[in-house]
Every structure is written in C-alpha cells, then in structure tokens.
N, C-alpha and C. Protein backbone atom coordinates (compact mmCIF):
# COMPACT_ATOMS: atom_id res chain seq x y z
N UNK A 1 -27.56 -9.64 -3.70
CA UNK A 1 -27.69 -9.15 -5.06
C UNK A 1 -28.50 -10.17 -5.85
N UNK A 2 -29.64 -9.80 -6.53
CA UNK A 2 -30.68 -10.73 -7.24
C UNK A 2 -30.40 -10.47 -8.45
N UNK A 3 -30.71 -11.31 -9.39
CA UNK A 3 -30.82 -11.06 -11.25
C UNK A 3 -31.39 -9.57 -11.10
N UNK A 4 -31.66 -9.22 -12.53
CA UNK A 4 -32.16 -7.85 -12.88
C UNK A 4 -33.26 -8.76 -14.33
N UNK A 5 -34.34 -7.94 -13.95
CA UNK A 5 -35.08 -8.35 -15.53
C UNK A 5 -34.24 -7.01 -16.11
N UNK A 6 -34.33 -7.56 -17.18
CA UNK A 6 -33.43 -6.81 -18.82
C UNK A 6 -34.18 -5.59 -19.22
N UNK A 7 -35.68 -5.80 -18.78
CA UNK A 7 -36.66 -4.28 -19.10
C UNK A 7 -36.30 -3.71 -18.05
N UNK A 8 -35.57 -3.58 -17.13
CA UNK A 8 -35.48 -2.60 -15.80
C UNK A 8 -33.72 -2.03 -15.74
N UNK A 9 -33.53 -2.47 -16.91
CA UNK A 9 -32.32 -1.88 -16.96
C UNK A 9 -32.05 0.01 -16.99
N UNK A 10 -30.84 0.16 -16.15
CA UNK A 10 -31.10 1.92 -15.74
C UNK A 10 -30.60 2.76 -16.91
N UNK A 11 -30.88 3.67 -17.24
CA UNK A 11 -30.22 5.14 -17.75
C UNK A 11 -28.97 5.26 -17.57
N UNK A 12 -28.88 5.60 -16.07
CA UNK A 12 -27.39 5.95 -15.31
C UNK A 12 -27.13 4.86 -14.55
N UNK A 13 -25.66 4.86 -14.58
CA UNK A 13 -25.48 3.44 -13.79
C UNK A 13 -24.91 4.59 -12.48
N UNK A 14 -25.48 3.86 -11.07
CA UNK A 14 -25.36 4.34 -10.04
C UNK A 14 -23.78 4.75 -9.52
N UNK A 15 -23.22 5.78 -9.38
CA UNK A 15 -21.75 5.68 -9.06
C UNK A 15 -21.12 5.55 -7.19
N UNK A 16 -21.73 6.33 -6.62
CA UNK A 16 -21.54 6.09 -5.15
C UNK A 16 -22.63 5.25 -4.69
N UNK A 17 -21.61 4.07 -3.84
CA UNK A 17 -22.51 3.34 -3.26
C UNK A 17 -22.35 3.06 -2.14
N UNK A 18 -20.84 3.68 -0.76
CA UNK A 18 -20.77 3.76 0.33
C UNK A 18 -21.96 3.94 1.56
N UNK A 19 -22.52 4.29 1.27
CA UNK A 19 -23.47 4.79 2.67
C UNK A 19 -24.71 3.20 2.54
N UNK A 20 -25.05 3.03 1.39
CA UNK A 20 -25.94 1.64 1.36
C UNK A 20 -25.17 0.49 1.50
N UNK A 21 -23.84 0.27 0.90
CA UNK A 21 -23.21 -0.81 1.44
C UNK A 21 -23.17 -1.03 2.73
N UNK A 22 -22.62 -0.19 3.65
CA UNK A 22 -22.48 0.12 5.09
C UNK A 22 -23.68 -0.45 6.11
N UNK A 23 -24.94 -0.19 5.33
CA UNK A 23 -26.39 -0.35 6.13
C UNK A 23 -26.62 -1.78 5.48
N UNK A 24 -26.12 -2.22 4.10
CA UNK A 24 -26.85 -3.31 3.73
C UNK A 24 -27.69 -3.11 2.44
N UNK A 25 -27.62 -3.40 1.57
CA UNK A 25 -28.74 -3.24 0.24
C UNK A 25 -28.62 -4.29 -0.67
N UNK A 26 -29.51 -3.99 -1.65
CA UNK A 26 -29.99 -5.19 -2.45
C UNK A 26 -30.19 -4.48 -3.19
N UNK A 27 -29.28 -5.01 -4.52
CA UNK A 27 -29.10 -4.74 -6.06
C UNK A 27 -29.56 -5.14 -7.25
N UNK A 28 -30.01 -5.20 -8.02
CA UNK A 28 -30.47 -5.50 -9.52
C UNK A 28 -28.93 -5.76 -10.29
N UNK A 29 -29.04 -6.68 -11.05
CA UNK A 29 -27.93 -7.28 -12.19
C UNK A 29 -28.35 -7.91 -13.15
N UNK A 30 -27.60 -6.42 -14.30
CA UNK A 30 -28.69 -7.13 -15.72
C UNK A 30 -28.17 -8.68 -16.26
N UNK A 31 -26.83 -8.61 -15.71
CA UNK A 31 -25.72 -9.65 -16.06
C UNK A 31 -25.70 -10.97 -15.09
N UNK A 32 -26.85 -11.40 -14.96
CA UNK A 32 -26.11 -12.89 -13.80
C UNK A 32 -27.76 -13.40 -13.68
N UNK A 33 -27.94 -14.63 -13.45
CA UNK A 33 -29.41 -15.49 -13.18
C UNK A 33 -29.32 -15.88 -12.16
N UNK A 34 -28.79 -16.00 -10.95
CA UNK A 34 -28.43 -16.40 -9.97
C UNK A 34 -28.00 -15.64 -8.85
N UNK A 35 -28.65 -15.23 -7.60
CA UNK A 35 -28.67 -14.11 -6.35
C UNK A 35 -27.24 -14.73 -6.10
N UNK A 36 -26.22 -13.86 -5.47
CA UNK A 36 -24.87 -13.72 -4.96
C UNK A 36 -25.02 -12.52 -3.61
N UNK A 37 -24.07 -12.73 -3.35
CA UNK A 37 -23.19 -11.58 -2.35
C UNK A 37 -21.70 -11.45 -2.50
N UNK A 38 -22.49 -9.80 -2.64
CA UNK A 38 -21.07 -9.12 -2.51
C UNK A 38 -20.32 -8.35 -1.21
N UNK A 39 -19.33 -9.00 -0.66
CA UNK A 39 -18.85 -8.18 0.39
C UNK A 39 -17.52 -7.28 -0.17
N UNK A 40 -17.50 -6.21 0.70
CA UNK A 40 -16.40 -5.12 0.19
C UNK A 40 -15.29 -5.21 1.22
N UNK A 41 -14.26 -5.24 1.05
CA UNK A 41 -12.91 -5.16 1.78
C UNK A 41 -12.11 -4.42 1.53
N UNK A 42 -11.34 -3.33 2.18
CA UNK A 42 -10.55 -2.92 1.89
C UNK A 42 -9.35 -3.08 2.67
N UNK A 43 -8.16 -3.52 2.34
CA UNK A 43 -6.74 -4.05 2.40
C UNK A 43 -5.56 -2.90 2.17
N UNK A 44 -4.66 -2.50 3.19
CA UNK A 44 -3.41 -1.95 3.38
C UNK A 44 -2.34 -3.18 3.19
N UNK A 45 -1.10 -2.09 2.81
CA UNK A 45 0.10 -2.48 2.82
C UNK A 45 0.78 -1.92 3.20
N UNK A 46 1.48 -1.99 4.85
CA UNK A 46 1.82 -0.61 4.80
C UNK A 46 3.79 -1.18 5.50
N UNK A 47 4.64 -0.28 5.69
CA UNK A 47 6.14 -0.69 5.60
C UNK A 47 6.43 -0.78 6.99
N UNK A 48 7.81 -0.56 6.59
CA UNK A 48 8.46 -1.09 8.18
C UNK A 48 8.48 0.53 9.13
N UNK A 49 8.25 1.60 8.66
CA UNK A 49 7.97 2.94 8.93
C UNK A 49 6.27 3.44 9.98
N UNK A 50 5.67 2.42 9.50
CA UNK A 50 4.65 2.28 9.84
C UNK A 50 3.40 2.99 8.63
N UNK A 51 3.95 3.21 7.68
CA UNK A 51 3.26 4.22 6.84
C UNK A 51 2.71 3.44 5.26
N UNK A 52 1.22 3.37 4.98
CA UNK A 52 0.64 2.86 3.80
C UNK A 52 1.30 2.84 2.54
N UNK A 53 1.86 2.08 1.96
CA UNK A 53 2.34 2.05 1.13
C UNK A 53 1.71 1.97 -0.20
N UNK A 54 0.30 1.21 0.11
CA UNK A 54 -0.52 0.94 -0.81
C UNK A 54 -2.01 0.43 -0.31
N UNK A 55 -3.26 0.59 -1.06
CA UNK A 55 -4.25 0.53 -0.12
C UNK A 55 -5.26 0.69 -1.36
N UNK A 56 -6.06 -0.77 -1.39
CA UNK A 56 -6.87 -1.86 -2.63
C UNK A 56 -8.32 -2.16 -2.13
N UNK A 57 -9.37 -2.17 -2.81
CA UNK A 57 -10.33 -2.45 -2.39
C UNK A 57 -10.34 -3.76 -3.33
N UNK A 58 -11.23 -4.75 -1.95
CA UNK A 58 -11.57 -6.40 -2.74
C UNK A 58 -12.70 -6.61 -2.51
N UNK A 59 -13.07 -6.73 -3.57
CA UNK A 59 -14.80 -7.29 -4.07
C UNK A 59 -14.64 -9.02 -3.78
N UNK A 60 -15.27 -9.36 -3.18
CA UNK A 60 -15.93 -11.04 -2.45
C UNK A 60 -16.99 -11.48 -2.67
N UNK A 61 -17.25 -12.54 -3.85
CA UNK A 61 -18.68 -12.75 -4.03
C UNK A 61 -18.97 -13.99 -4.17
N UNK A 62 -19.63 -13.87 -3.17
CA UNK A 62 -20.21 -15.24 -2.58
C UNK A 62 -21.77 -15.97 -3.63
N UNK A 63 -21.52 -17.08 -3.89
CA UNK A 63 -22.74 -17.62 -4.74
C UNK A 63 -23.52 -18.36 -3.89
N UNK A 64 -24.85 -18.52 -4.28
CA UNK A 64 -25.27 -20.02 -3.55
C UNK A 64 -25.04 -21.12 -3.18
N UNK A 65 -23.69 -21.88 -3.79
CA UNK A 65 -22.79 -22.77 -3.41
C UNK A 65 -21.99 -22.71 -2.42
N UNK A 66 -21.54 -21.19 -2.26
CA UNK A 66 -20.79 -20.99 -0.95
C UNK A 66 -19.26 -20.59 -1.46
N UNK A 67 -19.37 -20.65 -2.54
CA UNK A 67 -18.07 -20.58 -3.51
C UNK A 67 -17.72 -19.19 -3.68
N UNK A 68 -16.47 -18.29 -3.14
CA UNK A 68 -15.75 -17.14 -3.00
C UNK A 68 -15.36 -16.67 -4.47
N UNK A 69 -15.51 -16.33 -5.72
CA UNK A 69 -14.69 -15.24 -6.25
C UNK A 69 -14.80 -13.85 -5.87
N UNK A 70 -12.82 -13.27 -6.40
CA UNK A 70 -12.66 -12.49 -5.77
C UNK A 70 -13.35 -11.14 -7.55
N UNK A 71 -13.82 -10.10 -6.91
CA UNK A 71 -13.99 -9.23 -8.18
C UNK A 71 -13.69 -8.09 -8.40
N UNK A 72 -13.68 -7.17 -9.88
CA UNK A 72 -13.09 -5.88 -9.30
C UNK A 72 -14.25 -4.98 -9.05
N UNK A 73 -13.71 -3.78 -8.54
CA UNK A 73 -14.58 -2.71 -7.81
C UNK A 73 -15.85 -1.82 -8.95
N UNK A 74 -15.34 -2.40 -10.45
CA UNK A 74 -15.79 -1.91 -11.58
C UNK A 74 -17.22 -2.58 -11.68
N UNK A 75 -17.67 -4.12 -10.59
CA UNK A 75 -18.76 -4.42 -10.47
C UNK A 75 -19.88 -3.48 -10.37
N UNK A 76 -19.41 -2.89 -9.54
CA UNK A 76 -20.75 -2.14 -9.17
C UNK A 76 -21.10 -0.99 -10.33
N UNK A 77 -21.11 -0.74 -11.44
CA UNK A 77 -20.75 -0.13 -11.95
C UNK A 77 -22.03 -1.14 -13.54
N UNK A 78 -22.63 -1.97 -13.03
CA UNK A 78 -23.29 -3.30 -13.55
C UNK A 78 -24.76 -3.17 -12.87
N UNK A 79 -24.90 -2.83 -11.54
CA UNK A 79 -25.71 -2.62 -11.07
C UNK A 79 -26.60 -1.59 -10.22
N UNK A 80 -28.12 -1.80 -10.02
CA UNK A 80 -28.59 -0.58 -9.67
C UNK A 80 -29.73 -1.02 -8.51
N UNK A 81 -30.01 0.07 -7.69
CA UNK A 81 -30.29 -0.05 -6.31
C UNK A 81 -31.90 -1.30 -6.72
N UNK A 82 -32.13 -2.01 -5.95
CA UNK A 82 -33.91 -2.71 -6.12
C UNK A 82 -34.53 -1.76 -5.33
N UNK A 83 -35.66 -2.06 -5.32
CA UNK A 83 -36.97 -1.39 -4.92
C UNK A 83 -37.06 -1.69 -3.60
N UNK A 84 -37.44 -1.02 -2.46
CA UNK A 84 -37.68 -1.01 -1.24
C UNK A 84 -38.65 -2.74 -0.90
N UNK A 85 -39.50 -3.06 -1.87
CA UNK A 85 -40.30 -4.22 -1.40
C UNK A 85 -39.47 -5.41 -1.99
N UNK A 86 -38.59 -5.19 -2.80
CA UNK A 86 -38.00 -6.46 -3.21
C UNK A 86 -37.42 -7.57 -2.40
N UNK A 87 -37.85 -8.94 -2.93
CA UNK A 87 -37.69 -10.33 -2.45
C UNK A 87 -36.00 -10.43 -2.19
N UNK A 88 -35.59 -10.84 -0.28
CA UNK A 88 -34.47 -11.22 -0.59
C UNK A 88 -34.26 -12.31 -0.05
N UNK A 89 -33.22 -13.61 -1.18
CA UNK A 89 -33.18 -14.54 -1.63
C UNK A 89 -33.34 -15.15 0.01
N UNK A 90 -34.15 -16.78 -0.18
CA UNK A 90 -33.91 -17.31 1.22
C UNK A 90 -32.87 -17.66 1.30
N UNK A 91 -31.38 -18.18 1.73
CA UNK A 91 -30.20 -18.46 1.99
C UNK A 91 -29.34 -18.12 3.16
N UNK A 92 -28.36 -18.97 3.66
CA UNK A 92 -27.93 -18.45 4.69
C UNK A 92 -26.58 -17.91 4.29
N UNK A 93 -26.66 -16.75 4.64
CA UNK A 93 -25.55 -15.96 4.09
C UNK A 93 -24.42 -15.79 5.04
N UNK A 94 -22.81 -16.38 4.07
CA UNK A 94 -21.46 -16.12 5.04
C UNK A 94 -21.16 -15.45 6.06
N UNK A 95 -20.66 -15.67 6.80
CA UNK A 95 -20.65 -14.95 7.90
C UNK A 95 -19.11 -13.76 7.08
N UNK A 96 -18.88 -12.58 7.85
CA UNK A 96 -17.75 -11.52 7.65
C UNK A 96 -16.34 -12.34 7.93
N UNK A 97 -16.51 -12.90 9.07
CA UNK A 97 -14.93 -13.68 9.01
C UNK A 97 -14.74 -15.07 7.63
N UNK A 98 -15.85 -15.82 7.66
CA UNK A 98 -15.81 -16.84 6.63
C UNK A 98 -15.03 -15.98 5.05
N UNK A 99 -15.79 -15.00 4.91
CA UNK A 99 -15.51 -14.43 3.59
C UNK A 99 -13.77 -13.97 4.02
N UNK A 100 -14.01 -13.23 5.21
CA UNK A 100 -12.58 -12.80 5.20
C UNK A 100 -11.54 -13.36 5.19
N UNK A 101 -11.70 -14.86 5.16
CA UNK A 101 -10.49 -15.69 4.96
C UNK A 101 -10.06 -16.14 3.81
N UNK A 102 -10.84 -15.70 2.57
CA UNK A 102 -10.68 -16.07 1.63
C UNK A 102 -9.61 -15.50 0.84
N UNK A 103 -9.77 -13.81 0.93
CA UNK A 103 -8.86 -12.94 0.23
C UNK A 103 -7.60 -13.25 1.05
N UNK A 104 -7.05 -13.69 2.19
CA UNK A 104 -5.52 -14.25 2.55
C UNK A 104 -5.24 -15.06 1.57
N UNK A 105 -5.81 -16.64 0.86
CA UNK A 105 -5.58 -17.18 0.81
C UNK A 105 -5.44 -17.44 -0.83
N UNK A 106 -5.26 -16.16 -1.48
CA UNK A 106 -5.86 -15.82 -2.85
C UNK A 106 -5.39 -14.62 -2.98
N UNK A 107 -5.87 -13.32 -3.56
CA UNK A 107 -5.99 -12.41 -3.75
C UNK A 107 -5.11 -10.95 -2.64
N UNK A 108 -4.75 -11.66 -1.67
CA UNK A 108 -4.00 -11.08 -0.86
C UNK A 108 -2.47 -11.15 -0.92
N UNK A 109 -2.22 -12.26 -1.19
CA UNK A 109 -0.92 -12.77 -1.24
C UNK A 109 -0.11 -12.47 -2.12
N UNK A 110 -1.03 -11.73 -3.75
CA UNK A 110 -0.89 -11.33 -4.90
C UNK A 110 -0.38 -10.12 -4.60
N UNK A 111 -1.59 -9.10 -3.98
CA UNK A 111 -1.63 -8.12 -3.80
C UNK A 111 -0.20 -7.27 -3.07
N UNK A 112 0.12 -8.08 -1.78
CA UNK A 112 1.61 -8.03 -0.98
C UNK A 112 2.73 -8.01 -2.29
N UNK A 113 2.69 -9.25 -2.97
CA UNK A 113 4.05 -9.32 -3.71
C UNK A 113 4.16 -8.14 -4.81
N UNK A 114 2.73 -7.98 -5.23
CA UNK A 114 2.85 -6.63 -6.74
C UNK A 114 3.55 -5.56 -5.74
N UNK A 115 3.10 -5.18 -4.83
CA UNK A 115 3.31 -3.72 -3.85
C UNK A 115 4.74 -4.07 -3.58
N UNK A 116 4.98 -5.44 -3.09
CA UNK A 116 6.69 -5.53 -2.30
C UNK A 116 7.73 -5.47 -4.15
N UNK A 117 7.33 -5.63 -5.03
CA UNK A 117 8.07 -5.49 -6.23
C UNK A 117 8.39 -4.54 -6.81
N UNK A 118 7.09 -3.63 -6.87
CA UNK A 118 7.24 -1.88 -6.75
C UNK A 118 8.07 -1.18 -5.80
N UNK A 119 7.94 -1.37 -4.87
CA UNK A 119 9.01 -0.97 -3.36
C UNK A 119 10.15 -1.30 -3.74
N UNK A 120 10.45 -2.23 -4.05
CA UNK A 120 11.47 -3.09 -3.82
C UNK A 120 12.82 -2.21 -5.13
N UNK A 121 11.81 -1.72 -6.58
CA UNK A 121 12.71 -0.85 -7.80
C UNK A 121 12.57 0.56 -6.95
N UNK A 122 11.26 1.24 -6.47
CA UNK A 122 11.61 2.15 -5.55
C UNK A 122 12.96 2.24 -5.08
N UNK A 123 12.85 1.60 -3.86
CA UNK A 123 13.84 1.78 -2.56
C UNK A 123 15.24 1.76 -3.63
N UNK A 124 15.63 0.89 -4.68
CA UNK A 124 16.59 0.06 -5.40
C UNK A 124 17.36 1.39 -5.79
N UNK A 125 16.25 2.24 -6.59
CA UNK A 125 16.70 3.64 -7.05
C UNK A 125 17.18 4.83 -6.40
N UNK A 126 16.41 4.74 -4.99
CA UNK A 126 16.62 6.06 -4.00
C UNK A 126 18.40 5.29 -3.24
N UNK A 127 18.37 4.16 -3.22
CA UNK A 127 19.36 3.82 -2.43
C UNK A 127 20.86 4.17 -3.79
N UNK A 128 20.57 4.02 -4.78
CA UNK A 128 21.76 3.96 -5.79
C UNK A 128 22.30 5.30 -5.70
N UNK A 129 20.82 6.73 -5.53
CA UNK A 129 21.58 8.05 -5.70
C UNK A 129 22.04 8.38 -4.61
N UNK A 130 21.46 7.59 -3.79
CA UNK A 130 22.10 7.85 -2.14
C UNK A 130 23.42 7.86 -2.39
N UNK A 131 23.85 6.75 -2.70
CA UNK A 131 25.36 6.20 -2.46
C UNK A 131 26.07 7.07 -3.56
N UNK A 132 25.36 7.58 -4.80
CA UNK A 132 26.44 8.29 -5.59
C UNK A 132 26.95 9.54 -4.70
N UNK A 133 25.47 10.59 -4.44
CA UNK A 133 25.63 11.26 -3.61
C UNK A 133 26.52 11.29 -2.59
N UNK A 134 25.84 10.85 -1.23
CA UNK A 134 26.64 11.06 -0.02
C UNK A 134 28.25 10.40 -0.02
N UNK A 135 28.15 9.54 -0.68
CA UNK A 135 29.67 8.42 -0.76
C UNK A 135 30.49 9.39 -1.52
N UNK A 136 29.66 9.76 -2.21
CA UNK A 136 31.01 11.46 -2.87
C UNK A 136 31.34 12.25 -2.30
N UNK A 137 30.30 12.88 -1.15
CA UNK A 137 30.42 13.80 -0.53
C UNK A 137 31.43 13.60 0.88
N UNK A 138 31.64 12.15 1.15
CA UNK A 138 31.82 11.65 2.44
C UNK A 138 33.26 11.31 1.99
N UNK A 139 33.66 11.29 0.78
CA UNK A 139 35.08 10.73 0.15
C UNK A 139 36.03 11.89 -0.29
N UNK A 140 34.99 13.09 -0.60
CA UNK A 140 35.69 14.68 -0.32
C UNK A 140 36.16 14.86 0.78
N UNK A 141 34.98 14.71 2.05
CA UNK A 141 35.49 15.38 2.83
C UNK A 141 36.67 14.64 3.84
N UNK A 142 37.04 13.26 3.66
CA UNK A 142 37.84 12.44 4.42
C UNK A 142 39.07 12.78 3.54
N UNK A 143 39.00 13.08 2.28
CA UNK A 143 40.49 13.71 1.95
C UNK A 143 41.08 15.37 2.13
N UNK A 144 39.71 16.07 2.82
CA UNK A 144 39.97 17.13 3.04
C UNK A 144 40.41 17.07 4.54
N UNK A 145 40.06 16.46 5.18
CA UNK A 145 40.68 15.87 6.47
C UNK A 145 41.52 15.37 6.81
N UNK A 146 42.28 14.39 5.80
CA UNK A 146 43.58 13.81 5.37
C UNK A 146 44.83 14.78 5.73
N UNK A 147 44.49 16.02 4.11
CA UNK A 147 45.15 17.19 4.05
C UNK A 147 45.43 17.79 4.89
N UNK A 148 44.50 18.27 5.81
CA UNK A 148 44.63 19.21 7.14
C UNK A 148 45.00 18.52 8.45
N UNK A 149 45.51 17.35 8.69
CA UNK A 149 45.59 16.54 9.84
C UNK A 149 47.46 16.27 9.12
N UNK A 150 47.27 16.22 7.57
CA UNK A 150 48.61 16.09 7.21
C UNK A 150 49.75 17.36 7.71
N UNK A 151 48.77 18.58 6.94
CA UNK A 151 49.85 20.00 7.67
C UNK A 151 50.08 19.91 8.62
N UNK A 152 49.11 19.70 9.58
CA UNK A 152 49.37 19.99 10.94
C UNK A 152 50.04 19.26 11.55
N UNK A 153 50.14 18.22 10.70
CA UNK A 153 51.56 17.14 11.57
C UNK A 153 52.87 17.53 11.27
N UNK A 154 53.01 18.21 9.86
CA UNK A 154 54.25 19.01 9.62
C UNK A 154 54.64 19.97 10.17
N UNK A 155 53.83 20.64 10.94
CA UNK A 155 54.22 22.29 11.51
C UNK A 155 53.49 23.20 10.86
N UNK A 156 53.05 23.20 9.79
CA UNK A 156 51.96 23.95 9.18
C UNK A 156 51.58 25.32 10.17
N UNK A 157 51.85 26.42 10.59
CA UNK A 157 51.96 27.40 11.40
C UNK A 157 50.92 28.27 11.29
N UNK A 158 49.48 27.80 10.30
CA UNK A 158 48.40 28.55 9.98
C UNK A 158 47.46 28.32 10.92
N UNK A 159 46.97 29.68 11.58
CA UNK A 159 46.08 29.70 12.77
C UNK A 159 45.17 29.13 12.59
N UNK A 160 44.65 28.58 11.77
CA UNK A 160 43.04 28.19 11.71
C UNK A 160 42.74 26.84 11.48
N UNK A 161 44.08 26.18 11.58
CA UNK A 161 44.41 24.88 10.82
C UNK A 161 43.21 23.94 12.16
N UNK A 162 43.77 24.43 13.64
CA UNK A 162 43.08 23.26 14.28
C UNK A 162 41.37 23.44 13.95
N UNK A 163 40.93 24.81 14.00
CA UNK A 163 39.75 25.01 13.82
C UNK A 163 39.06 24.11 12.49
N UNK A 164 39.87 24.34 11.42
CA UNK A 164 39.42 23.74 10.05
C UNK A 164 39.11 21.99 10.11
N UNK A 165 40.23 21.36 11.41
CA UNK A 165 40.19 20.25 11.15
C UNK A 165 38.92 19.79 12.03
N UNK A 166 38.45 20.39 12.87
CA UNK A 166 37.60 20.43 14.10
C UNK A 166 36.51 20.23 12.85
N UNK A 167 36.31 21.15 12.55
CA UNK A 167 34.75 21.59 11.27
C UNK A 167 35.06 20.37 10.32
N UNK A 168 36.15 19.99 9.62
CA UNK A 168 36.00 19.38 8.45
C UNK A 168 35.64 17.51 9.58
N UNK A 169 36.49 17.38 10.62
CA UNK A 169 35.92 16.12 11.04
C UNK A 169 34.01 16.08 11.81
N UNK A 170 33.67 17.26 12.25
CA UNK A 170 32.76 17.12 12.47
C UNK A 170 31.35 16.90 11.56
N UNK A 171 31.76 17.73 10.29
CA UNK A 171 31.19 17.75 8.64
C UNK A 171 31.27 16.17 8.55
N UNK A 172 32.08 15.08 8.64
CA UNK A 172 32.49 14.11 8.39
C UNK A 172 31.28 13.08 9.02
N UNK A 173 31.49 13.16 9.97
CA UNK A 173 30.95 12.47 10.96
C UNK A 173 29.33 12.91 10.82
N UNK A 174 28.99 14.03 10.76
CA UNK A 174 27.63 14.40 9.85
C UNK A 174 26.70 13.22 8.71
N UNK A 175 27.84 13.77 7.92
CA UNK A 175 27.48 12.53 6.84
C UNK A 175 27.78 11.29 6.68
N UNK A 176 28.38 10.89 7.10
CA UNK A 176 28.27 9.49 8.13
C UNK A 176 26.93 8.94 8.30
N UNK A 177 26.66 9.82 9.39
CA UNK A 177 25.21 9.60 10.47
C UNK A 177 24.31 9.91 9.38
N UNK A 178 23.93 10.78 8.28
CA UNK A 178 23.01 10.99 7.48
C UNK A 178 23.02 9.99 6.30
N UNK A 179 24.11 9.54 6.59
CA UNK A 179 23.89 7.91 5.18
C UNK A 179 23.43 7.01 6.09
N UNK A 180 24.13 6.54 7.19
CA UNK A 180 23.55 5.46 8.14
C UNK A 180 22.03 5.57 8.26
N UNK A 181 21.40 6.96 9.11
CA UNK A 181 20.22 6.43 8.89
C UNK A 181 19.11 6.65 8.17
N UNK A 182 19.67 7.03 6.67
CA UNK A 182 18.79 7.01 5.65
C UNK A 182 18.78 5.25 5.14
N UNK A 183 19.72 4.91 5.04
CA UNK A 183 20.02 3.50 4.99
C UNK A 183 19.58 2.61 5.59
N UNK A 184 18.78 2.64 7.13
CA UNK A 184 18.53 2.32 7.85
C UNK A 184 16.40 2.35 7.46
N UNK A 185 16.26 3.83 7.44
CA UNK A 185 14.90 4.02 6.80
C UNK A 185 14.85 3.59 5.48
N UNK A 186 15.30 3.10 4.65
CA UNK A 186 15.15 2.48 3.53
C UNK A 186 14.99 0.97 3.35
N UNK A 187 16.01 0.63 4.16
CA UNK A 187 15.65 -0.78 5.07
C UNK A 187 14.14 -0.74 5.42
N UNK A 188 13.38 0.11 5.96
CA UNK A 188 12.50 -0.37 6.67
C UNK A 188 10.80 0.08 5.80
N UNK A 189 11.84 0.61 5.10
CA UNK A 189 10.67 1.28 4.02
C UNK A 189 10.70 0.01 2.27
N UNK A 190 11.43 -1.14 2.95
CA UNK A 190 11.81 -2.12 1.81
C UNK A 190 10.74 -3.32 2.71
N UNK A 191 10.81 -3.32 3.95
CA UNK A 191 9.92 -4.64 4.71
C UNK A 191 8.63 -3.99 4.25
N UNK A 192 7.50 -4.62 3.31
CA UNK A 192 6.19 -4.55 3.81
C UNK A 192 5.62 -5.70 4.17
N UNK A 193 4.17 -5.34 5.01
CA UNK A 193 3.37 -6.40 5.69
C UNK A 193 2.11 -5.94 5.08
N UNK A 194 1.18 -7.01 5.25
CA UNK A 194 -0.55 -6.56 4.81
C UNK A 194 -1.05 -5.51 6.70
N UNK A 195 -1.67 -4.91 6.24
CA UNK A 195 -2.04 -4.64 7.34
C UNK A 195 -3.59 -4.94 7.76
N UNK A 196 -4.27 -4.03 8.24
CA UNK A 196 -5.69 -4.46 8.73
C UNK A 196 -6.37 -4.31 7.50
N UNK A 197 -7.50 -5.66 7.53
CA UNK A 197 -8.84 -5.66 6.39
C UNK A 197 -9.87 -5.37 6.69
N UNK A 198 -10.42 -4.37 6.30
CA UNK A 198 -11.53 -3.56 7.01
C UNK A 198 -12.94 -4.05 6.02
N UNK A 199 -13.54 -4.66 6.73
CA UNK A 199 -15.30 -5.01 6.31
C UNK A 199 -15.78 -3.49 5.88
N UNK A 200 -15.85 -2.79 4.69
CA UNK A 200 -16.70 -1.78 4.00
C UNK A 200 -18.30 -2.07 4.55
N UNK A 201 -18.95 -2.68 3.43
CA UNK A 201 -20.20 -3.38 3.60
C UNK A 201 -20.62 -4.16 3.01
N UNK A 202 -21.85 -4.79 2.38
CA UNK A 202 -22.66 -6.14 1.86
C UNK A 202 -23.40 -5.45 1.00
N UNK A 203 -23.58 -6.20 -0.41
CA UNK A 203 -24.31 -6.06 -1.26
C UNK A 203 -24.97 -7.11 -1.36
C-alpha cells in the first residue's frame, strides 16, 4: 500500500476487496506518507462442541520498520485500487508466518477473553433456567414416586399401581439423563479455544 496524492482521491470508496487481496494488490491512501502492508487474517473461536462461537477479521500492518499494528477492517474503506503501472515500494516484505505471530501475542489474546466473557453470561443464563426447570420437574416427579412406592407398600389393591410406578420411575430417570447431559454440553460449550488463522490476502 503506497501514499495516495490528494488530487486522486475517489468518488466511491471501493467496498469489496476479496478477490484482489487473494491475488495481491496495491492501493492508494489519501491518509498516510509512508508505503505499509496490509495483511488480512481471519481468526475463530470456536467451543468445546467443536462449533464457532465467534469469528473476527484482523487487519496487520506492517511499516517499513518492520513494526506490526494491528487495524480495523474499516481500513479499507480509506483506500482505492492503483493503476496497473504503479511503482511498488523496494522493501523486503514479512513473510505470512512473521506477521502471523503477531496477532497471538496482542490482539488475539483480547479477542479469546471478550468471546470467553460473553459465553461465559451465556452459558451462566441457560444453566440457571435449566436448573429452575428440570430440578422442578425432577423434584415432582421423585415425590410422585415416593407416593406410589408408599401405597404399594401398604397394600394399596389398585391395579395399575405397579404399572404407574414403572412409568413414574422411568419418567425419573429420563430427566435425570436430560439434565446430566445438557450440563455436560454446557460445560463444553463454556471451554473456548482460538482456532485456525487463516491468511485472507496482502494489500
């Protein structure tokens, strides 16, 4: 990415820029005196389920010093395509892993904790109605089981009594198993990790 002279400033500022990042291009910037690079990253977060939880694009811009800020995606949004003959800068430009170590060590680490804090009132909330829920439902039916295990120890002479207790312990044991392993997926939907950082392309 090179300066921009100020008379070449555009009309429309360019909005899709996937397919030239990908191949490589060179940008005009009415805003900066000094050629940079921009690399694009995009970063998952995904849980203990195996499933994205959240998923950020990171702008990486490299100066002539060699010096990493990280930027937002609203950059591009500043600049507009150069001309097919335009000069690009002599410099030796970062390699994809060099840059990629930067956003771990910065901007990544941020990124994990905002997502694990959100999750974290998530899960906090689904687990509270859980327990109002099923723990009600599971505290009915162990006294309805109580009752019917009680008659039937008295003599209770109603035909259906063993059947009822059969259904009401099996109902039991149901919801049991449906709190356990919702409890269990909530657990795992509370672990997140970063997942793979995928090189977009170079500006």
């Amino acid at each position: 990415m090179i300066p921009l002279d100020p008379l070449q400033t555009p009309a429309v500022v360019l909005g899709m820029m996937g397919a030239v990042l990908v191949a490589g291009a060179i940008f005009y910037d009415l805003h900066r005196d000094r050629p940079a690079v921009l690399d694009v990253y995009s970063a998952s977060v995904l849980d203990g389920m195996g499933k994205v939880a959240h998923k950020r694009l990171f702008i990486i811009e490299t100066g002539e010093n060699g010096n990493h800020t990280i930027r937002q995606p609203t950059v591009f949004l500043d600049i507009i395509p150069a001309p097919a003959d335009a000069m690009v800068p002599c410099w030796t430009l970062p390699t994809h892993e060099e840059v990629k170590m930067f956003p771990y060590a910065s901007g990544l680490t941020d990124f994990l904790h905002e997502v694990s804090e959100e999750r974290e009132r998530q899960v906090a909330t689904i687990a509270r109605h859980l327990s109002l829920s099923l723990d009600e439902l599971i505290m009915r039916e162990n006294l309805r089981l109580m009752d019917l295990t009680d008659r039937q120890a008295q003599g209770d002479p109603d035909p259906m009594l063993p059947a009822n207790i059969r259904s009401s312990a099996i109902r039991l044991e149901d919801l049991n198993h449906r709190l356990t392993a919702r409890q269990i997926e909530l657990q795992k939907e509370r672990s997140l990790t970063l997942g793979d950082i995928v090189h977009c392309g170079r500006a």
